[in-house]
Each structure stands twice: as structure tokens, then as C-alpha cells.
Protein backbone atom coordinates (compact mmCIF):
# COMPACT_ATOMS: atom_id res chain seq x y z
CA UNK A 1 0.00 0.00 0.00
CA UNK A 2 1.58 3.34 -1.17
CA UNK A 3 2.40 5.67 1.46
CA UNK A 4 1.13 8.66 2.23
CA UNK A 5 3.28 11.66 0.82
CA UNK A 6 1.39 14.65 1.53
CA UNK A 7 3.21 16.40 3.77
CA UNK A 8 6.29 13.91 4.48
CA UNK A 9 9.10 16.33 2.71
CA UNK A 10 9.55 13.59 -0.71
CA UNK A 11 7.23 16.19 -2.63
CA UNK A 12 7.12 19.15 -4.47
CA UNK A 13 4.61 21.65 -4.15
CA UNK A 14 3.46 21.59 -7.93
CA UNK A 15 -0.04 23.08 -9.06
CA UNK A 16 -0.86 20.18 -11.14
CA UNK A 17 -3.76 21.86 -12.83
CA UNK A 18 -1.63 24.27 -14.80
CA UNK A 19 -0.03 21.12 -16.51
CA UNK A 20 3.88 20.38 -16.03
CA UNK A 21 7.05 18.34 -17.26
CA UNK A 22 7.80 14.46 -15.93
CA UNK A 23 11.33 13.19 -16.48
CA UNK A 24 11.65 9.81 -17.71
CA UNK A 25 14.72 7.69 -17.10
CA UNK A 26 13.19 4.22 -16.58
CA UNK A 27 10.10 2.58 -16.59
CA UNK A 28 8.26 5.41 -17.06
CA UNK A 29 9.74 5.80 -20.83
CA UNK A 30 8.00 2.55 -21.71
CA UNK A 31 5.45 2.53 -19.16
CA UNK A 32 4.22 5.88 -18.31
CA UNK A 33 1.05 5.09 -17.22
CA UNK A 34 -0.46 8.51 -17.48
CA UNK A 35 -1.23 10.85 -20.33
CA UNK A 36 0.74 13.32 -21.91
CA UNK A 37 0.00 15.90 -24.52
CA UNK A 38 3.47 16.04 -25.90
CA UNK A 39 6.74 14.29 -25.21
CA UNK A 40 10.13 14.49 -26.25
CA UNK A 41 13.88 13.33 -26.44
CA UNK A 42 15.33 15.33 -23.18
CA UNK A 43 18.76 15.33 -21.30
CA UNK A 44 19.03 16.01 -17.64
CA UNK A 45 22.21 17.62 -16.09
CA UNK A 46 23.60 16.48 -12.50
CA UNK A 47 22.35 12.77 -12.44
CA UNK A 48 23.30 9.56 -13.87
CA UNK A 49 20.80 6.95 -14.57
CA UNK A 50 21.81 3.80 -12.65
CA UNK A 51 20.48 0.69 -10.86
CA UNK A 52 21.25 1.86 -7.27
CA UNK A 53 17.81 1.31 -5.69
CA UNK A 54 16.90 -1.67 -3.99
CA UNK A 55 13.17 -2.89 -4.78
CA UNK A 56 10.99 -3.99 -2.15
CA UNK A 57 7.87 -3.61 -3.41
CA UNK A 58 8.17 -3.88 -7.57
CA UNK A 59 10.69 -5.31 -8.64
CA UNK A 60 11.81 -7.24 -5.54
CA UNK A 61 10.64 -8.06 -1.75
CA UNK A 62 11.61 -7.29 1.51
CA UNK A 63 13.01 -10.42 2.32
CA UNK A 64 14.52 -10.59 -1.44
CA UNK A 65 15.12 -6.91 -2.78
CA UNK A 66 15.67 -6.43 -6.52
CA UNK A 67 16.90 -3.55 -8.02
CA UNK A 68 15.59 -0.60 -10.32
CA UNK A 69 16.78 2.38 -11.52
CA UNK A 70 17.01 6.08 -9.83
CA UNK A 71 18.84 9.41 -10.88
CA UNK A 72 21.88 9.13 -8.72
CA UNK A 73 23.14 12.69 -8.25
CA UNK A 74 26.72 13.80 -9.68
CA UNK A 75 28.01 16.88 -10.31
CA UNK A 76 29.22 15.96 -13.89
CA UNK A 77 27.17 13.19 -15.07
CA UNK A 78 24.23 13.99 -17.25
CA UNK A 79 21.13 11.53 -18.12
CA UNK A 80 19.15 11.32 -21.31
CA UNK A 81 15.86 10.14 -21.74
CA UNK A 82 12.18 11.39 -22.40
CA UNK A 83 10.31 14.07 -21.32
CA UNK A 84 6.76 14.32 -21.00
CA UNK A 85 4.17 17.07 -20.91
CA UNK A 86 1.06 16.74 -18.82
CA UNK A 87 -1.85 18.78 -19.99
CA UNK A 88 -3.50 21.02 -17.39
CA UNK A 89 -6.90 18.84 -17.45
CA UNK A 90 -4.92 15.58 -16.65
CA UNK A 91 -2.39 17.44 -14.41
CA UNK A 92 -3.68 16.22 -10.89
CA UNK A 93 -4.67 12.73 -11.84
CA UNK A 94 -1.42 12.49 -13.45
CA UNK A 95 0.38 13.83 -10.25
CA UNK A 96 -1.36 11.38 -8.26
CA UNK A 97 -0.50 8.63 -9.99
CA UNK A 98 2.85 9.68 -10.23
CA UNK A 99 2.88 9.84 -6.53
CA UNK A 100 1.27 6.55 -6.20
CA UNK A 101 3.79 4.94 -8.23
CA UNK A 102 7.03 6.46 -7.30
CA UNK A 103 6.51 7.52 -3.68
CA UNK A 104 5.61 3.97 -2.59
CA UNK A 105 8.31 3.63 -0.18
CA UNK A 106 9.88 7.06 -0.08
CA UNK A 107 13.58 6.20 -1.30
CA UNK A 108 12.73 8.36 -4.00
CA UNK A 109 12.07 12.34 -3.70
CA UNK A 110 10.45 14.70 -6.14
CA UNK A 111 12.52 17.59 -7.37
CA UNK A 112 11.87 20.03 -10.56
CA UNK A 113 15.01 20.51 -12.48
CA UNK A 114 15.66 21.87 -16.18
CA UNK A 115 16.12 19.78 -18.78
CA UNK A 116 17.07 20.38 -22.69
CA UNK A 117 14.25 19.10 -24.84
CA UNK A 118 15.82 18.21 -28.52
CA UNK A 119 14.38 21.08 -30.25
CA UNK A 120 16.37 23.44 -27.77
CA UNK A 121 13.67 24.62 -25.30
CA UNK A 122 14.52 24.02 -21.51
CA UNK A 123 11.52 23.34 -19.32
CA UNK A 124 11.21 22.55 -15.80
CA UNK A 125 10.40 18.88 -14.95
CA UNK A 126 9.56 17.18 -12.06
CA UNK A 127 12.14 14.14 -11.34
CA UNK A 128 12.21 11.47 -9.38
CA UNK A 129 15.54 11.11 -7.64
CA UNK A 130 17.42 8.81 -5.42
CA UNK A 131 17.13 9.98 -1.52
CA UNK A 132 20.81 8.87 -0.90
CA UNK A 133 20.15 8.78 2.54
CA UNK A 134 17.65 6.29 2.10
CA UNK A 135 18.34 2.62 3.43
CA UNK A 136 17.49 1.61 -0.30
CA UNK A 137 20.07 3.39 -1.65
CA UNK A 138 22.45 0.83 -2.88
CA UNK A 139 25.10 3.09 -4.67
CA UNK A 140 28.19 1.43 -4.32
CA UNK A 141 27.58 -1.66 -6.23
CA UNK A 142 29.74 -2.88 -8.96
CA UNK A 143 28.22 -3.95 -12.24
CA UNK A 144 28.87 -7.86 -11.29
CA UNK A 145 26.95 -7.40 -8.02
CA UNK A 146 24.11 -5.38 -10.05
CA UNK A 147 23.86 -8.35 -12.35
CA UNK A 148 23.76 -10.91 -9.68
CA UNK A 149 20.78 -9.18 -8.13
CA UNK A 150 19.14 -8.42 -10.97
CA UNK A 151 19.33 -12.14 -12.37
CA UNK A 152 17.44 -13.38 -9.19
CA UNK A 153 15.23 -10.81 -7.82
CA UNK A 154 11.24 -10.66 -9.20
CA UNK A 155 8.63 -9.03 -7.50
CA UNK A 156 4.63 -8.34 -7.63
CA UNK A 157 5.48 -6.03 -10.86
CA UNK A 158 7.38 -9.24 -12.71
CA UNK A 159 11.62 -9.82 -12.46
CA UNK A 160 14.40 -8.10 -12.28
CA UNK A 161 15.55 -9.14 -15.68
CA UNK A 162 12.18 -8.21 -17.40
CA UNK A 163 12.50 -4.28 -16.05
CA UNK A 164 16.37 -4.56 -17.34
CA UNK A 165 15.64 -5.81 -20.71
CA UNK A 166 12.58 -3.19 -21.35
CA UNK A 167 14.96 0.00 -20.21
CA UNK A 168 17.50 -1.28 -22.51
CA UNK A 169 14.73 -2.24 -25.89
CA UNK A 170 13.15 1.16 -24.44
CA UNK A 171 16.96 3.27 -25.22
CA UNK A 172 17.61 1.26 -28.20
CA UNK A 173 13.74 2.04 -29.75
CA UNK A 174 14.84 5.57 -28.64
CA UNK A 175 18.16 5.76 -30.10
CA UNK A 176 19.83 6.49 -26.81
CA UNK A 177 23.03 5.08 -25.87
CA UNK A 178 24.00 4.01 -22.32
CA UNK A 179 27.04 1.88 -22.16
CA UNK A 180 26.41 0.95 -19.09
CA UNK A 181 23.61 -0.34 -18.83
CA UNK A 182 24.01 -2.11 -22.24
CA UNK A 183 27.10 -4.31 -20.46
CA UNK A 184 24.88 -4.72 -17.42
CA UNK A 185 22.50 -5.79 -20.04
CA UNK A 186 24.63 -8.75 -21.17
CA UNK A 187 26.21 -9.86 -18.32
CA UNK A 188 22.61 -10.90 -16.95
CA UNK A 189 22.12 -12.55 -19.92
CA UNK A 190 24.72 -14.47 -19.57
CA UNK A 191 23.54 -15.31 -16.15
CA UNK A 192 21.61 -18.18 -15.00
């Protein structure tokens, strides 16, 4: 059962029925799950995309965590992925869901930050980002222990290697290149 966010710090105050920006990294670029009006190829400064969440509830369970992606902050890394704009009159169902979805066991925290859409317009988006603080915040894994983790784990959402394998068919339909996760990629298929 999602937690409550209102009020517990993870949010952003965001007036949802003027419409606004989501940040996609992961999932949500192949399963967004709400409507947009518009969406586009966009690139997010500060953060790296990487697998250094543990999953509890999707992807993984408490007694067996997976893990799933999260923008890992770091002052030169950048991320690329899609960008999507909510139109005022599905803003607050879309921020719900959104809050439903991502919020569901408060590793992650909202933020807005700009991001360059492809055309060259900047626009404020909200992100989802890794609370580094967070007990789930599994940052200092090497791509071997990633892989073993992700090779095992499945949760209520499906496994580990499912969510892997859509993110990477989800970059390559995109056109987006992420070396790491393309290695990470292989060495779980390679894995038992």
C-alpha cells in the first residue's frame, strides 16, 4: 500500500492543474502510465541513470530486494531520456498517480530541475531522484553485483531481468546510448 506523501518532505509543491514536465529515465519511458499531450527526447544535467535502488515492493521483496533504476546525483554526469508534458486537465490525476507509483516507499524524492528538450527549449520537470540517505540506496555496487541481483530478484510487478531488458529495448527504440547499462545488459544474460 503506497504511502502517504502529503506532507512527508519527498514532494514538491506543484499546481498540477496548470499542466507540467515528468522526467523519464526508466520505466516510465515505456510505461508511463499517465497521459501526456506532448513528449520528447530530453537530457538532464547532475544525475546519472543507474540501478542503485533496492526494490521492495516492484521489482523485488523485503526479504529478497531487486533492483531498479534512480537518478543518482553527480556533479558531472548527465542523463538522457524522455520528457513528458502533462496537460493542465490531466495534471492532478497524473500527479497522483505519479505519486502513487514512485513515492511507494519514499527512497525516492520529487525535485523540478531543467532539462534540454531536442528542439532546444529548456523546461522545468519534475524528477524522481534517489534519496541517498535512504536505506534503499544501494550506490556502491559494482556492475557484477548489479547483475547478480538483478538475475534473481522478481517481485509483484514481474523480475528483475524483465524491467532490465525493457529499459535497454526502451533506449535502443529511442536511439539512446547508455554503455552501461548495455554491459549490465549482457552480463545478466549471460547469467543463469
Amino acid at each position: 500500500m503506497p504511502q502517504d506523501a502529503a506532507g512527508s518532505g519527498m514532494t514538491v509543491a506543484l499546481d498540477a492543474s496548470a499542466g507540467f514536465w515528468v522526467f523519464a529515465y526508466g520505466s516510465l519511458m515505456w510505461n508511463p502510465g499517465f497521459a501526456s499531450a506532448e513528449s520528447s527526447l530530453a537530457r538532464l544535467e547532475g544525475y546519472r541513470r543507474g540501478f542503485c535502488m533496492s526494490s521492495i515492493v516492484y521489482r523485488g521483496t523485503p526479504e529478497a530486494p531487486g533492483l531498479v533504476l534512480a537518478l543518482d546525483a553527480r556533479e558531472s554526469a548527465s542523463c538522457t531520456g524522455v520528457a513528458y508534458r502533462v496537460a493542465p486537465e490531466s495534471g492532478p490525476a497524473a500527479l497522483r498517480y505519479l505519486r502513487d507509483r514512485e513515492l511507494v516507499s519514499s527512497a525516492y524524492r520529487e525535485a523540478v530541475e531543467p532539462v534540454a528538450l531536442t528542439d532546444g527549449r529548456q523546461v522545468q520537470a519534475l524528477c524522481y531522484v534517489m534519496d541517498c540517505a535512504h536505506e534503499q540506496y544501494r550506490g556502491n555496487l559494482c556492475l557484477e553485483e548489479q547483475a547478480e541481483i538483478i538475475a534473481r530478484a522478481a517481485g509483484p510487478a514481474g523480475t528483475n531481468r524483465e524491467y532490465l531488458a525493457n529499459t535497454v529495448q526502451s533506449l535502443i527504440r529511442l536511439g539512446l546510448h547508455d554503455p552501461e547499462l548495455f554491459e549490465l545488459h549482457e552480463m545478466v544474460r549471460r547469467l543463469p
